[in-house]
PDB file of N, CA and C in Angstrom:
ATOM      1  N   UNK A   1       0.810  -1.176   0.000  1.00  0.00           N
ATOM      2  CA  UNK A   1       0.000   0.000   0.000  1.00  0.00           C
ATOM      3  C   UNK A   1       0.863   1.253   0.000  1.00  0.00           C
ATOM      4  N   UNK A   2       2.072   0.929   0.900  1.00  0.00           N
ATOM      5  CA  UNK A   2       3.155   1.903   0.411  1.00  0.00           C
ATOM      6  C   UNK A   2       3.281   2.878  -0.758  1.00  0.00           C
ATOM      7  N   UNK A   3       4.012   1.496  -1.926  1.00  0.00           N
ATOM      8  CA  UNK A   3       4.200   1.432  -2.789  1.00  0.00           C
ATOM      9  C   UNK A   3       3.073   2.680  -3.793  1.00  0.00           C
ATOM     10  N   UNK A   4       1.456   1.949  -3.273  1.00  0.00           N
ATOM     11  CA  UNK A   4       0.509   3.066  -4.409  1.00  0.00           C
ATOM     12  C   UNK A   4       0.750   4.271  -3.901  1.00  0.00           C
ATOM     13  N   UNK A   5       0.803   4.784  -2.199  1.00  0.00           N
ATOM     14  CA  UNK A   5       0.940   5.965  -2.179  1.00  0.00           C
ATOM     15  C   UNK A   5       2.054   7.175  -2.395  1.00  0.00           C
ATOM     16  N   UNK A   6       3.220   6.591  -2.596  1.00  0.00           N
ATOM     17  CA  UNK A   6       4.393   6.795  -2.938  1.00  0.00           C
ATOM     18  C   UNK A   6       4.070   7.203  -4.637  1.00  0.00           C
ATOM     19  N   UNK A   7       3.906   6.359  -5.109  1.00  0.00           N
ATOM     20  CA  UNK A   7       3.524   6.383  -6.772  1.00  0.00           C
ATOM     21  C   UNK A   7       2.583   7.917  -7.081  1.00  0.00           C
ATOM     22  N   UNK A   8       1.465   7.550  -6.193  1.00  0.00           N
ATOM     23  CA  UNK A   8       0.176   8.091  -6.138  1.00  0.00           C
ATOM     24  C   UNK A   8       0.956  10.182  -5.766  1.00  0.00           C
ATOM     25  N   UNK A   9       1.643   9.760  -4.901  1.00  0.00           N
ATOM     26  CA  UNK A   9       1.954  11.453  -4.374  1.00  0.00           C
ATOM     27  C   UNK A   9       3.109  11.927  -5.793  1.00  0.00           C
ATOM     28  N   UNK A  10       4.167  11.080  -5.697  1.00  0.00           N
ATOM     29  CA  UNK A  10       5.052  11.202  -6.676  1.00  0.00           C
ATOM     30  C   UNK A  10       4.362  11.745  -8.634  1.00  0.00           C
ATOM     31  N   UNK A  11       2.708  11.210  -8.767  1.00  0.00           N
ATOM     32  CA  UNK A  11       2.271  11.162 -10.070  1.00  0.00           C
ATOM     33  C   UNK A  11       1.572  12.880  -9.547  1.00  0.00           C
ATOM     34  N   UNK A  12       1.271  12.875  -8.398  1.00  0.00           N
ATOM     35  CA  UNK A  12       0.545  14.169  -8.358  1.00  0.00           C
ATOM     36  C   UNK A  12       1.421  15.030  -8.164  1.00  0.00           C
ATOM     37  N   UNK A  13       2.129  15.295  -7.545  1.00  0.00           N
ATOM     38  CA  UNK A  13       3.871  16.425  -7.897  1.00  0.00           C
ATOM     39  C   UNK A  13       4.344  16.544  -9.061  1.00  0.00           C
ATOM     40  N   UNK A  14       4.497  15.613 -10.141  1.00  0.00           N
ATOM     41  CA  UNK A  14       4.807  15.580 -11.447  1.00  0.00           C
ATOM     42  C   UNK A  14       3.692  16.446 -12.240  1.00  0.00           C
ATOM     43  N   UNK A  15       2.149  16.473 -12.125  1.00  0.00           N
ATOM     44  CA  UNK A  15       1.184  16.824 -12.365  1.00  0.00           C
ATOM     45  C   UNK A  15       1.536  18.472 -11.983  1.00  0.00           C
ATOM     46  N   UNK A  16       1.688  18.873 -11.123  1.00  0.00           N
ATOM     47  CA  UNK A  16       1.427  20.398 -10.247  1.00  0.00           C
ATOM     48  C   UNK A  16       2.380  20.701 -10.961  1.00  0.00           C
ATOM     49  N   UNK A  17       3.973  19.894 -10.986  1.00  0.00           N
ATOM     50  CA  UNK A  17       5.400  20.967 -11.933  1.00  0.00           C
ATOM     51  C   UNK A  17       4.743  21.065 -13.260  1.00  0.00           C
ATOM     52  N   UNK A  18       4.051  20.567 -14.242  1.00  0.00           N
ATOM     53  CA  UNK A  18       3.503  20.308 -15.622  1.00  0.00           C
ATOM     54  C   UNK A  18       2.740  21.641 -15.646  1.00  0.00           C
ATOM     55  N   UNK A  19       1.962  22.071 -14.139  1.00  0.00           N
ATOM     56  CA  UNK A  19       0.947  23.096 -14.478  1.00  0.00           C
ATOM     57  C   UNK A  19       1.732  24.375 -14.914  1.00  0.00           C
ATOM     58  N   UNK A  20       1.015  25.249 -16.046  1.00  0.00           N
ATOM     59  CA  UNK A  20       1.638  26.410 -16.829  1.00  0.00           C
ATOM     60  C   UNK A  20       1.213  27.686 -15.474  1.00  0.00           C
ATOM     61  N   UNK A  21       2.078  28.239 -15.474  1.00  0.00           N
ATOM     62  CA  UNK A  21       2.162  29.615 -14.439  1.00  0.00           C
ATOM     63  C   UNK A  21       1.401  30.344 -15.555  1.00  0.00           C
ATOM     64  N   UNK A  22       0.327  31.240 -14.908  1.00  0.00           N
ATOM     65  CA  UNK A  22      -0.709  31.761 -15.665  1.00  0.00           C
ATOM     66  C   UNK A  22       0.384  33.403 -15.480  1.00  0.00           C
ATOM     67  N   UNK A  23       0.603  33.465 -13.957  1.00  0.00           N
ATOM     68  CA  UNK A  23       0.840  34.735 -13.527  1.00  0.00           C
ATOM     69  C   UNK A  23       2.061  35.151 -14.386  1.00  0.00           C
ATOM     70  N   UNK A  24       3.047  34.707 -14.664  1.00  0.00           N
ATOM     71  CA  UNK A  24       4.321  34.785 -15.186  1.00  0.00           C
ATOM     72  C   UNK A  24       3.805  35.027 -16.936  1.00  0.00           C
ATOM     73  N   UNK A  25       2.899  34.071 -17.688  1.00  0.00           N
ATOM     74  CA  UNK A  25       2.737  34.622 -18.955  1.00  0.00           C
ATOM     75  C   UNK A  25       1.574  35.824 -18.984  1.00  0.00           C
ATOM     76  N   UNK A  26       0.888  35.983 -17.764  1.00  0.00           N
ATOM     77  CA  UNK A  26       0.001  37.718 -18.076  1.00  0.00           C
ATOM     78  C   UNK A  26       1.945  38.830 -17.812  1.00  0.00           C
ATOM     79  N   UNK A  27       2.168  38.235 -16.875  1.00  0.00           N
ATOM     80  CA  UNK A  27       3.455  39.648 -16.821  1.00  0.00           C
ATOM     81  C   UNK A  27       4.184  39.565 -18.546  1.00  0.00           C
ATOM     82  N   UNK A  28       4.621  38.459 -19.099  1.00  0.00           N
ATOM     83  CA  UNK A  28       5.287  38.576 -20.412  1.00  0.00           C
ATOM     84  C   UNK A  28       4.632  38.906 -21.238  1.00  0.00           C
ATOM     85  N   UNK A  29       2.921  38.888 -21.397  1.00  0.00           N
ATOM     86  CA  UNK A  29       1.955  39.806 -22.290  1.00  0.00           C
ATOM     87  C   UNK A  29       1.744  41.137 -22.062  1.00  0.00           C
ATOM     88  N   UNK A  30       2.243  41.759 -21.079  1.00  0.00           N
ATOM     89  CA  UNK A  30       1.881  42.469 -20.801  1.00  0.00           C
ATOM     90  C   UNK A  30       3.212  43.544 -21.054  1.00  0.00           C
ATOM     91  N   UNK A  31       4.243  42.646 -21.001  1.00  0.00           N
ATOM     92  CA  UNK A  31       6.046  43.859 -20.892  1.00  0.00           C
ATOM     93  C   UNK A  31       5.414  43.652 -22.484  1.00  0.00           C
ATOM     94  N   UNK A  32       4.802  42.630 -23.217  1.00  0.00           N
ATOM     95  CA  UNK A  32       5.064  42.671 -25.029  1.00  0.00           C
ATOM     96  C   UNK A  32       4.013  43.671 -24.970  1.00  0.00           C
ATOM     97  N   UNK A  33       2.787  44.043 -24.522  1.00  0.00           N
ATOM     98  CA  UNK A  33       1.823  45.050 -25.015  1.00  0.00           C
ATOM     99  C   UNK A  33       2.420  46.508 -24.592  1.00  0.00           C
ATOM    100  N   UNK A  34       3.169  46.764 -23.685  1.00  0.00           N
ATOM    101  CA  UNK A  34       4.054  47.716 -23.288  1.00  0.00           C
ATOM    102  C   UNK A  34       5.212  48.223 -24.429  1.00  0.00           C
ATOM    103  N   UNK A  35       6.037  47.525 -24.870  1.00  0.00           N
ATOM    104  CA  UNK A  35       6.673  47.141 -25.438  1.00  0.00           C
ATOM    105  C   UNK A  35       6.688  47.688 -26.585  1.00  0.00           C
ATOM    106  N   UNK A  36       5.251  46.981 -27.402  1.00  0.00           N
ATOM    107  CA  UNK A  36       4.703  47.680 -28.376  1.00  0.00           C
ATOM    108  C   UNK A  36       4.135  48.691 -29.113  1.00  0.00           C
ATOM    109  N   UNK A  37       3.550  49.083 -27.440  1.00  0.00           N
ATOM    110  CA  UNK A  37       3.068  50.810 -27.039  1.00  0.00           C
ATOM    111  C   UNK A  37       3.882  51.315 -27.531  1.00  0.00           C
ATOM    112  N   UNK A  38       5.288  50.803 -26.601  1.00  0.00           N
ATOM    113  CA  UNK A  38       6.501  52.518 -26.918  1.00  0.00           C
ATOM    114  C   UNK A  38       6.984  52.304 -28.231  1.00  0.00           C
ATOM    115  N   UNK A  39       7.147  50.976 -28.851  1.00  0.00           N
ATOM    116  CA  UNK A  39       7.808  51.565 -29.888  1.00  0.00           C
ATOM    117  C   UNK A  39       6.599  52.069 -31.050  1.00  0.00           C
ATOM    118  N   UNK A  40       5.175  51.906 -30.633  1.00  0.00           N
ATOM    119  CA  UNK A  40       4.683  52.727 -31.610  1.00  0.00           C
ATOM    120  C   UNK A  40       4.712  54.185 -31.156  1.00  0.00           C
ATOM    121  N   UNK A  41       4.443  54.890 -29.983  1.00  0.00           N
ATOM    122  CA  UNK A  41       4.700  55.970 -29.740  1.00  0.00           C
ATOM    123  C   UNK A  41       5.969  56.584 -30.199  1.00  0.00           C
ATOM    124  N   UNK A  42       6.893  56.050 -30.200  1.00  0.00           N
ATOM    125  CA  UNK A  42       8.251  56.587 -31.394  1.00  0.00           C
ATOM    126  C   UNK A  42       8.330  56.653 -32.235  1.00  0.00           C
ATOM    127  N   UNK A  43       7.644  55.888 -32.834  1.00  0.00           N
ATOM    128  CA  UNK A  43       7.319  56.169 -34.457  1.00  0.00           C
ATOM    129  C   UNK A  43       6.211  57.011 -34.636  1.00  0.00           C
ATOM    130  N   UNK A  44       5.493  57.362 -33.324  1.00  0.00           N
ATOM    131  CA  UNK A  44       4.628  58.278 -34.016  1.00  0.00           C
ATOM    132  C   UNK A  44       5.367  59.382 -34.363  1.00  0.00           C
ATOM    133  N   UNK A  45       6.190  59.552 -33.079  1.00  0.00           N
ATOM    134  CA  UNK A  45       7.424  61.192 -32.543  1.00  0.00           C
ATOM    135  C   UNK A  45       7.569  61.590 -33.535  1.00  0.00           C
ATOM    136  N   UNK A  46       8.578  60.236 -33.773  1.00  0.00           N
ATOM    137  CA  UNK A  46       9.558  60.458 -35.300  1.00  0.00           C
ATOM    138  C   UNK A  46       8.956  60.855 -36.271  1.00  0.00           C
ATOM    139  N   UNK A  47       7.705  60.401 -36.737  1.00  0.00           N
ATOM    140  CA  UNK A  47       7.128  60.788 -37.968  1.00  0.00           C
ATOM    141  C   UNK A  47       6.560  62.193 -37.762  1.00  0.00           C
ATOM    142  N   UNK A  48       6.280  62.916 -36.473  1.00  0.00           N
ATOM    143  CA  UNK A  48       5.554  63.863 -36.453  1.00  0.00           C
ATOM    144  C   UNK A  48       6.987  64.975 -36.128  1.00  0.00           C
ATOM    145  N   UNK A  49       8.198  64.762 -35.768  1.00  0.00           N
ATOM    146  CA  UNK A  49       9.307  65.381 -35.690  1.00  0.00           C
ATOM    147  C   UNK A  49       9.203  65.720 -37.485  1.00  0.00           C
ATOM    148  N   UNK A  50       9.935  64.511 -38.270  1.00  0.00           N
ATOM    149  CA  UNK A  50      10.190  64.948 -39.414  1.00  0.00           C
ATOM    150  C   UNK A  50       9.328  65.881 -40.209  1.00  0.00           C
ATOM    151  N   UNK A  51       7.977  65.541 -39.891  1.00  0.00           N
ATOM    152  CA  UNK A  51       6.814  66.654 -40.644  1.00  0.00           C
ATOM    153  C   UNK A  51       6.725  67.896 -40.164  1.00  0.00           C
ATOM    154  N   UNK A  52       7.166  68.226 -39.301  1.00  0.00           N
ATOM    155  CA  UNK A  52       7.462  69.404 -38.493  1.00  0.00           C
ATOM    156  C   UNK A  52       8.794  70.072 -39.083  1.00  0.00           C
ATOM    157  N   UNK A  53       9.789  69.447 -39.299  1.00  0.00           N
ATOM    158  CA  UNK A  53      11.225  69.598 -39.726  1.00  0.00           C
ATOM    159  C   UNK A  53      11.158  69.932 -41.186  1.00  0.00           C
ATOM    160  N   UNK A  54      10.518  68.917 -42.115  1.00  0.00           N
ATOM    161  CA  UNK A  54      10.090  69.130 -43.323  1.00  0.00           C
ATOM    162  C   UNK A  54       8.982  70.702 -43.608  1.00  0.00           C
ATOM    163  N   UNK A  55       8.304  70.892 -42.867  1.00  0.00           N
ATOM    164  CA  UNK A  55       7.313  72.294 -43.078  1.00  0.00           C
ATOM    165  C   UNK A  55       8.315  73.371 -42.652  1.00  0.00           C
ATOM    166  N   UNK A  56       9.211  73.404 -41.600  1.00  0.00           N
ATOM    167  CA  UNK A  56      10.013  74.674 -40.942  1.00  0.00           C
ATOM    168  C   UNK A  56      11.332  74.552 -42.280  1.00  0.00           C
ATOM    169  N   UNK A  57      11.373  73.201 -42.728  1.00  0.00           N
ATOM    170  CA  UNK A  57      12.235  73.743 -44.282  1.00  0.00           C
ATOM    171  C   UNK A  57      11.835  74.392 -45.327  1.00  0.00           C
ATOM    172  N   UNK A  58      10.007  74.263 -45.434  1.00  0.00           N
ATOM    173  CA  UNK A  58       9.272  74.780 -46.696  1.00  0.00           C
ATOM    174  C   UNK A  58       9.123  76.105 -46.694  1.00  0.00           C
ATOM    175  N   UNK A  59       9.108  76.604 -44.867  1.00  0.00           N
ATOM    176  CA  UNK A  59       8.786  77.505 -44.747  1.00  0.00           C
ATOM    177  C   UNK A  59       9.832  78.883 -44.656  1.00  0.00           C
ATOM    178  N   UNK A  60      11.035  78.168 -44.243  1.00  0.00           N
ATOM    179  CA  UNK A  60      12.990  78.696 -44.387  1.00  0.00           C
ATOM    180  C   UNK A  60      12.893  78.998 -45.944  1.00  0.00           C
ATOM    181  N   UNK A  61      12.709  78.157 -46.864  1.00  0.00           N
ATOM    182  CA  UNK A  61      12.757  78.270 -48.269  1.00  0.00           C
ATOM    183  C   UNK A  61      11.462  79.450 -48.943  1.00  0.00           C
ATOM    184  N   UNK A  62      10.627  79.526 -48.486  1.00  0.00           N
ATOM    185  CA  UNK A  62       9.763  80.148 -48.807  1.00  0.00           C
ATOM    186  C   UNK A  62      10.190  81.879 -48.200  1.00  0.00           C
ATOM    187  N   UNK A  63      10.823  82.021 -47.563  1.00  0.00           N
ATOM    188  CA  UNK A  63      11.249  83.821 -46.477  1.00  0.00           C
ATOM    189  C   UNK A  63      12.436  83.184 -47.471  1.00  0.00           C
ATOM    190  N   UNK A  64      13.203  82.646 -47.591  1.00  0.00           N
ATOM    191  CA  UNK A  64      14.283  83.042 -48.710  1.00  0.00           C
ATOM    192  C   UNK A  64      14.217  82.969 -50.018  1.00  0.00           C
ATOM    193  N   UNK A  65      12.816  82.598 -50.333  1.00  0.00           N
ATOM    194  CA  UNK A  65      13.251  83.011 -52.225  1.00  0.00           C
ATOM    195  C   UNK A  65      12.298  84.438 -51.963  1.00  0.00           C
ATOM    196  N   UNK A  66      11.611  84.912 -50.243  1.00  0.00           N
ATOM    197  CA  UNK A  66      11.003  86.642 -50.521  1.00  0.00           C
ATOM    198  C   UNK A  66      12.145  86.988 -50.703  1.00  0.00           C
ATOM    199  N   UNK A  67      13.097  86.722 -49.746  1.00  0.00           N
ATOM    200  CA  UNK A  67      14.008  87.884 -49.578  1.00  0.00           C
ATOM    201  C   UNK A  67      15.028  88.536 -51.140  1.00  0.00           C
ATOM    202  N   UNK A  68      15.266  87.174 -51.567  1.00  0.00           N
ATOM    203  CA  UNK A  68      15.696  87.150 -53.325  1.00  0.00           C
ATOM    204  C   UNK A  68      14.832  87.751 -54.301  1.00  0.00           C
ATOM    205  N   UNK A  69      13.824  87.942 -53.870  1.00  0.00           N
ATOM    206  CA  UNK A  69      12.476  88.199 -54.835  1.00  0.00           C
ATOM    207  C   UNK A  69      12.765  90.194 -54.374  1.00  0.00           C
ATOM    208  N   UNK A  70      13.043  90.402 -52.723  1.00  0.00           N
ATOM    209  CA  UNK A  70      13.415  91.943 -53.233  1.00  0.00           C
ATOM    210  C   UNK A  70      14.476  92.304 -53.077  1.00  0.00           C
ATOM    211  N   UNK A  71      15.648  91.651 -53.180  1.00  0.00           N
ATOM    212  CA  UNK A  71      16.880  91.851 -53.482  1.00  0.00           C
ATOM    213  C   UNK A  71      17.175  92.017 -55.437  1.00  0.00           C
ATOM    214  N   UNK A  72      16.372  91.102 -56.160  1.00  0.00           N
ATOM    215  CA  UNK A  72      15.964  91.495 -57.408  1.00  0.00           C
ATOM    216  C   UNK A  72      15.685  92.347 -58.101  1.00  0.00           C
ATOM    217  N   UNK A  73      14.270  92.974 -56.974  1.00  0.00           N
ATOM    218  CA  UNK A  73      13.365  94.225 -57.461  1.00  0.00           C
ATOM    219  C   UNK A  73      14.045  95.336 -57.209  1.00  0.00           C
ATOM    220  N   UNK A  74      14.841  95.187 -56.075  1.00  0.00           N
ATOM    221  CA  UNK A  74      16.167  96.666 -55.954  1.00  0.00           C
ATOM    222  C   UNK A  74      17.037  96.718 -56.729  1.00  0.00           C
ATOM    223  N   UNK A  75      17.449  95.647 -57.202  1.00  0.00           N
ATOM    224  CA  UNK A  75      19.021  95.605 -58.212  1.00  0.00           C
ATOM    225  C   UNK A  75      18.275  95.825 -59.623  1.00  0.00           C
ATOM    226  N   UNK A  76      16.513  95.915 -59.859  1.00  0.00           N
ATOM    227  CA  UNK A  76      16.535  96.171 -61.052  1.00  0.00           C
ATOM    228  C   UNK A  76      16.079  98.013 -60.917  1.00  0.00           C
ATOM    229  N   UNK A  77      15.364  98.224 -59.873  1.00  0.00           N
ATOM    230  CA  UNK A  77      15.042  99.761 -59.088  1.00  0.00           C
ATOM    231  C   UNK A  77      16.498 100.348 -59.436  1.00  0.00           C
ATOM    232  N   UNK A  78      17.481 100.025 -59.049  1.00  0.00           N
ATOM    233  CA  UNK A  78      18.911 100.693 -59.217  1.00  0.00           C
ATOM    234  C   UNK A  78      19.281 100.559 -61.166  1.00  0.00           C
ATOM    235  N   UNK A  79      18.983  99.941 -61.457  1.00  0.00           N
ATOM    236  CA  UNK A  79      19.564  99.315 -62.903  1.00  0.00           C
ATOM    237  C   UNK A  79      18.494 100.599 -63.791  1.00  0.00           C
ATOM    238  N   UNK A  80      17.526 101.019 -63.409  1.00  0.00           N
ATOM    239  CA  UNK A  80      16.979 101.643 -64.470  1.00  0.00           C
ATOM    240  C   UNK A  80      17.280 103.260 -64.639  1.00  0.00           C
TER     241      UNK A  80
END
């Protein structure tokens, strides 16, 4: 009778190590949904940095072809 309960405790310990830790894969779903957050929030940055960077160039280029536009109109004001 030993013998079954020995077996019997030994098959149910083998059973309990087999069971999957629930708590340990919500924490690793959870660093990956984190995870995923930030690196989409950086790519939002980034994309909203460069469009920002890209307009303050359109807009640098745009006050410098005024300024050429009356640096023109004077050099032709003087020329006539």
């Amino acid at each position: 009778m030993k013998k079954v309960a020995v077996t019997a405790l030994v098959l149910a310990l083998g059973l309990a190590a087999c069971k999957p830790n629930n708590a340990d894969n919500n924490v690793a779903n959870d660093t990956a949904v984190e995870n995923n957050a930030e690196a989409d929030v950086n790519a939002a940055s980034t994309d909203a940095t460069n469009a920002a960077d890209a307009a303050l160039n359109v807009a640098d280029n745009a006050v410098e072809n005024a300024g050429n536009a009356v640096d023109n109109a004077q050099a032709a004001v003087e020329n006539k």
